[in-house]
Protein backbone atom coordinates (compact mmCIF):
# COMPACT_ATOMS: atom_id res chain seq x y z
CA UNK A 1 -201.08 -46.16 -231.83
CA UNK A 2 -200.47 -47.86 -234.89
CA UNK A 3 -198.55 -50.67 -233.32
CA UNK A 4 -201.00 -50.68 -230.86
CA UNK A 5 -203.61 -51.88 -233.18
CA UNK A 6 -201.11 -53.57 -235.55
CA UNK A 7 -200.52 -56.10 -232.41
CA UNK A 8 -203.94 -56.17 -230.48
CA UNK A 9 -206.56 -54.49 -232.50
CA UNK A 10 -207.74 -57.79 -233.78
CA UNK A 11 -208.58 -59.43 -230.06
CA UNK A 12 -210.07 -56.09 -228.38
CA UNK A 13 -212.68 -57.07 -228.81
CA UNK A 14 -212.24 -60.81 -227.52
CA UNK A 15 -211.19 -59.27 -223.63
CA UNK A 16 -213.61 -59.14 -220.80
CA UNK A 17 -214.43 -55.63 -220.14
CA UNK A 18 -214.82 -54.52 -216.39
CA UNK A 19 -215.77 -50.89 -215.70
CA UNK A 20 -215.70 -49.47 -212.06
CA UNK A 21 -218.31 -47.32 -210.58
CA UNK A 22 -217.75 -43.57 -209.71
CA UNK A 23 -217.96 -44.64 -206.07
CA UNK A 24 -214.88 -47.19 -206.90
CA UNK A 25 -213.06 -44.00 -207.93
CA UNK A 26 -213.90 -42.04 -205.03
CA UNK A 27 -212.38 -44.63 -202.75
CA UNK A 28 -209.32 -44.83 -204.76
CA UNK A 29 -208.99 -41.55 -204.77
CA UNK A 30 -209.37 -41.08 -200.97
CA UNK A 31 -206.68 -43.66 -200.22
CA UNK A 32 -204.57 -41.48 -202.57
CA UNK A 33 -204.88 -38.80 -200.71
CA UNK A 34 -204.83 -39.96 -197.51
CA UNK A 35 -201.43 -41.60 -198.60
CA UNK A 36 -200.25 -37.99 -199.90
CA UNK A 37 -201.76 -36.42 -196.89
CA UNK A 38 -204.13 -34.01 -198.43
CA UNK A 39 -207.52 -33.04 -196.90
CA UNK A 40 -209.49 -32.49 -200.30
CA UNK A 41 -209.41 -33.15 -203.58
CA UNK A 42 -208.33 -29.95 -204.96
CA UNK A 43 -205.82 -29.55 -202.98
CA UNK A 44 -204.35 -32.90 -205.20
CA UNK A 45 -205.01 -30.91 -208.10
CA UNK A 46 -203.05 -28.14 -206.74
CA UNK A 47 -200.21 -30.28 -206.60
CA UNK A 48 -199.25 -32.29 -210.35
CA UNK A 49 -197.66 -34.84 -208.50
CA UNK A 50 -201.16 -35.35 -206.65
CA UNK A 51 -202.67 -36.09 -209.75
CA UNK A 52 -200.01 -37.99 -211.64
CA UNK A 53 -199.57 -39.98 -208.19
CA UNK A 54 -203.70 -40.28 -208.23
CA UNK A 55 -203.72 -41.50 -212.28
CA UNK A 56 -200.64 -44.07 -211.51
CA UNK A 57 -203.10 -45.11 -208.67
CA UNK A 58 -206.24 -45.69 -210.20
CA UNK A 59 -203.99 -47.54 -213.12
CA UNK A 60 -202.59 -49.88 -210.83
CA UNK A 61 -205.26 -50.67 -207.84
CA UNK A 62 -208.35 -50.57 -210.82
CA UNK A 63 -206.33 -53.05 -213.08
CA UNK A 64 -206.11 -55.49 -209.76
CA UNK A 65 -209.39 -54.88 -208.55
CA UNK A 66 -210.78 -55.95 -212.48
CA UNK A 67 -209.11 -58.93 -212.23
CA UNK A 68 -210.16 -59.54 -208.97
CA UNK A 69 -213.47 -58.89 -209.52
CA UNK A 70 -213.32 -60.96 -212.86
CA UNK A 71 -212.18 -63.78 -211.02
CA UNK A 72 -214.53 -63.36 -207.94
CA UNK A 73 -211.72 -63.41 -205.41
CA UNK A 74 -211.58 -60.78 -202.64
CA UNK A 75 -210.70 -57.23 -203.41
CA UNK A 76 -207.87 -55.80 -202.22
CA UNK A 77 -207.97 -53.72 -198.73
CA UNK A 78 -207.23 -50.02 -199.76
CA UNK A 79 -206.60 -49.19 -196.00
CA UNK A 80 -203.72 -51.66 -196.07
CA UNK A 81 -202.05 -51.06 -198.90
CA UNK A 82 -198.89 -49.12 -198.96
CA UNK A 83 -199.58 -46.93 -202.01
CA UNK A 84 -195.94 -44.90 -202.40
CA UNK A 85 -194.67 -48.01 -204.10
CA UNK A 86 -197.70 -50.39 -205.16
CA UNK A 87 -196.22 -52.99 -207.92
CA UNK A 88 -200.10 -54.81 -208.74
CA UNK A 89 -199.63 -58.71 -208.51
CA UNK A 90 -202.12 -61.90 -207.99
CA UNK A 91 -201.43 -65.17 -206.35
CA UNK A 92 -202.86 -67.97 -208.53
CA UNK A 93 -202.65 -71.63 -207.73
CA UNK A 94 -200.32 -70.29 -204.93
CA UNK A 95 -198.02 -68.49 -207.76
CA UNK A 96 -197.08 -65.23 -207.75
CA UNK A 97 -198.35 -63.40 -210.89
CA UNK A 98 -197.53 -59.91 -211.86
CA UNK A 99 -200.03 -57.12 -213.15
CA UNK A 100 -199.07 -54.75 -216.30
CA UNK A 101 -201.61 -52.47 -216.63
CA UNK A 102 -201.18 -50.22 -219.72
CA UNK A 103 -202.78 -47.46 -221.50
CA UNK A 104 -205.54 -47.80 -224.27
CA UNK A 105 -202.69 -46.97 -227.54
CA UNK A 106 -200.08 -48.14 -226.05
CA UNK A 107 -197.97 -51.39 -225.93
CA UNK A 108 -197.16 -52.39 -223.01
CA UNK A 109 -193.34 -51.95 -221.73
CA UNK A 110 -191.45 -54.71 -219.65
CA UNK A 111 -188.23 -53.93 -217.82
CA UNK A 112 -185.89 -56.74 -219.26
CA UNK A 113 -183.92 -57.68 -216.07
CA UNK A 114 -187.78 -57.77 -214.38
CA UNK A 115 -189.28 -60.84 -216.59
CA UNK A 116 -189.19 -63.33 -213.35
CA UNK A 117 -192.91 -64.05 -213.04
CA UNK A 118 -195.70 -64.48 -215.21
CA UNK A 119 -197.64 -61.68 -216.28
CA UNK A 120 -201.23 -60.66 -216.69
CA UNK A 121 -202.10 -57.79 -219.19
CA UNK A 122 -204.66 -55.42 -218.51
CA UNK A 123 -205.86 -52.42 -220.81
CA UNK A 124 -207.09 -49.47 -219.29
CA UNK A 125 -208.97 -48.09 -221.53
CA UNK A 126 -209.85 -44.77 -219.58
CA UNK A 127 -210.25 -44.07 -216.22
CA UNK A 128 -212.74 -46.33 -215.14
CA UNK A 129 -212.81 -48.86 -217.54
CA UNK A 130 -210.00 -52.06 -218.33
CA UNK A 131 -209.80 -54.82 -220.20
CA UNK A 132 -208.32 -58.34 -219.75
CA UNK A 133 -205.89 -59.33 -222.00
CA UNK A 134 -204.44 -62.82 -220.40
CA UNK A 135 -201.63 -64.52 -218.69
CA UNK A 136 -198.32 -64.52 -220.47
CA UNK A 137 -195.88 -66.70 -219.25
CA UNK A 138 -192.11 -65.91 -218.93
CA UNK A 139 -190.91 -67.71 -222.22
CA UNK A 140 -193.70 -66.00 -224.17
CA UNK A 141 -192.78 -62.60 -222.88
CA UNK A 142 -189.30 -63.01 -223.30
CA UNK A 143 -189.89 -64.45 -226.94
CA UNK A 144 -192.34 -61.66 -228.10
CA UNK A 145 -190.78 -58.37 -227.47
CA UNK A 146 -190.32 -55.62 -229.44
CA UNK A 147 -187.33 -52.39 -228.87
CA UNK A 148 -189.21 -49.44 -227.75
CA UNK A 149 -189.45 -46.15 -228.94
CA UNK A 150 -190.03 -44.73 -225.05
CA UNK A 151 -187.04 -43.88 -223.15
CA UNK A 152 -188.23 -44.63 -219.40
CA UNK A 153 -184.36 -44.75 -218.06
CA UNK A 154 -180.65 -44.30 -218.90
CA UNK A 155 -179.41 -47.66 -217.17
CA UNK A 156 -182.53 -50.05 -217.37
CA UNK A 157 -183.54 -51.86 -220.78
CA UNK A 158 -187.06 -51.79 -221.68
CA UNK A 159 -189.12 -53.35 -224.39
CA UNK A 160 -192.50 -53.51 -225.84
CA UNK A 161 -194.50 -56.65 -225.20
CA UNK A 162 -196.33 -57.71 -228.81
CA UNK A 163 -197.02 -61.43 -228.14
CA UNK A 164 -200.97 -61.14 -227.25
CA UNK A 165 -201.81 -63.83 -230.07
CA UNK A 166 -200.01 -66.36 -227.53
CA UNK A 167 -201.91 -64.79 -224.29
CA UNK A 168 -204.07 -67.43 -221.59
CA UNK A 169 -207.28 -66.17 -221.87
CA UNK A 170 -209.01 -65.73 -218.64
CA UNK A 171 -211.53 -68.29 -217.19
């Protein structure tokens, strides 16, 4: 937490803010289970992986719908997206731009050998509620990175991301 703040605390309050409805939840958390194929929602909480599966879920599709919403584009169909392994991206100007949406507390970790496309952070700052960092481009990812404290894997290198004074804000 104290890197957290130490490296963004200053422009929290500088990011758009988009919070999602209850209804936006319930629809994200019916395509969940329809992609888990459960009937009912306590039969995800039955199962952990249900609800860590659900919480990656919401992460992921609500930091892409912010931004979408944000920029007024069209939301993403949750009917035709495969869920089991959803990496959130934009096109922009007809360029592919990747989504890292991190926890409120939390710096956000890159995979080293993944830095190939620009990269919009988003916040989420709890369930229903994100915030909009900006675009980083590669160079200022790959300048402004940090070794990590979290161990994620045994074979893949990952790093913190602390460059946010250098972000594109968002129009």
């Amino acid at each position: 937490m104290k890197l957290f703040f130490k490296y963004i605390g200053e422009y929290l309050r500088l990011y758009p803010q988009i919070r999602f409805s209850k209804t936006d939840e319930v629809l994200i958390r019916n395509s969940a289970m329809n992609h888990l194929g459960l009937t009912n929602l306590n039969q995800m909480r039955d199962r952990y992986e249900g609800q860590a599966f659900f919480e990656k879920t919401m992460k992921n599709i609500g930091g892409l719908m912010s931004l979408q919403k944000h920029l007024n584009l069209e939301l993403i169909d949750l009917d035709k997206v495969n869920l089991g392994d959803f990496q959130p991206y934009i096109k922009l100007d007809g360029k592919k731009v990747n989504i890292n949406v991190f926890d409120f507390g939390n710096l956000p970790l890159i995979k080293t050998k993944d830095i190939k496309n620009p990269v919009f952070f988003i916040i989420q700052k709890d369930s229903l509620t994100f915030l909009l960092c900006g675009l980083a481009t590669k160079d200022v990812i790959k300048n402004n990175l940090i070794d990590t404290s979290v161990v994620q894997s045994s074979t893949d290198e990952y790093m913190d991301f602390v460059g946010f004074k250098f972000l594109e804000k968002i129009k």
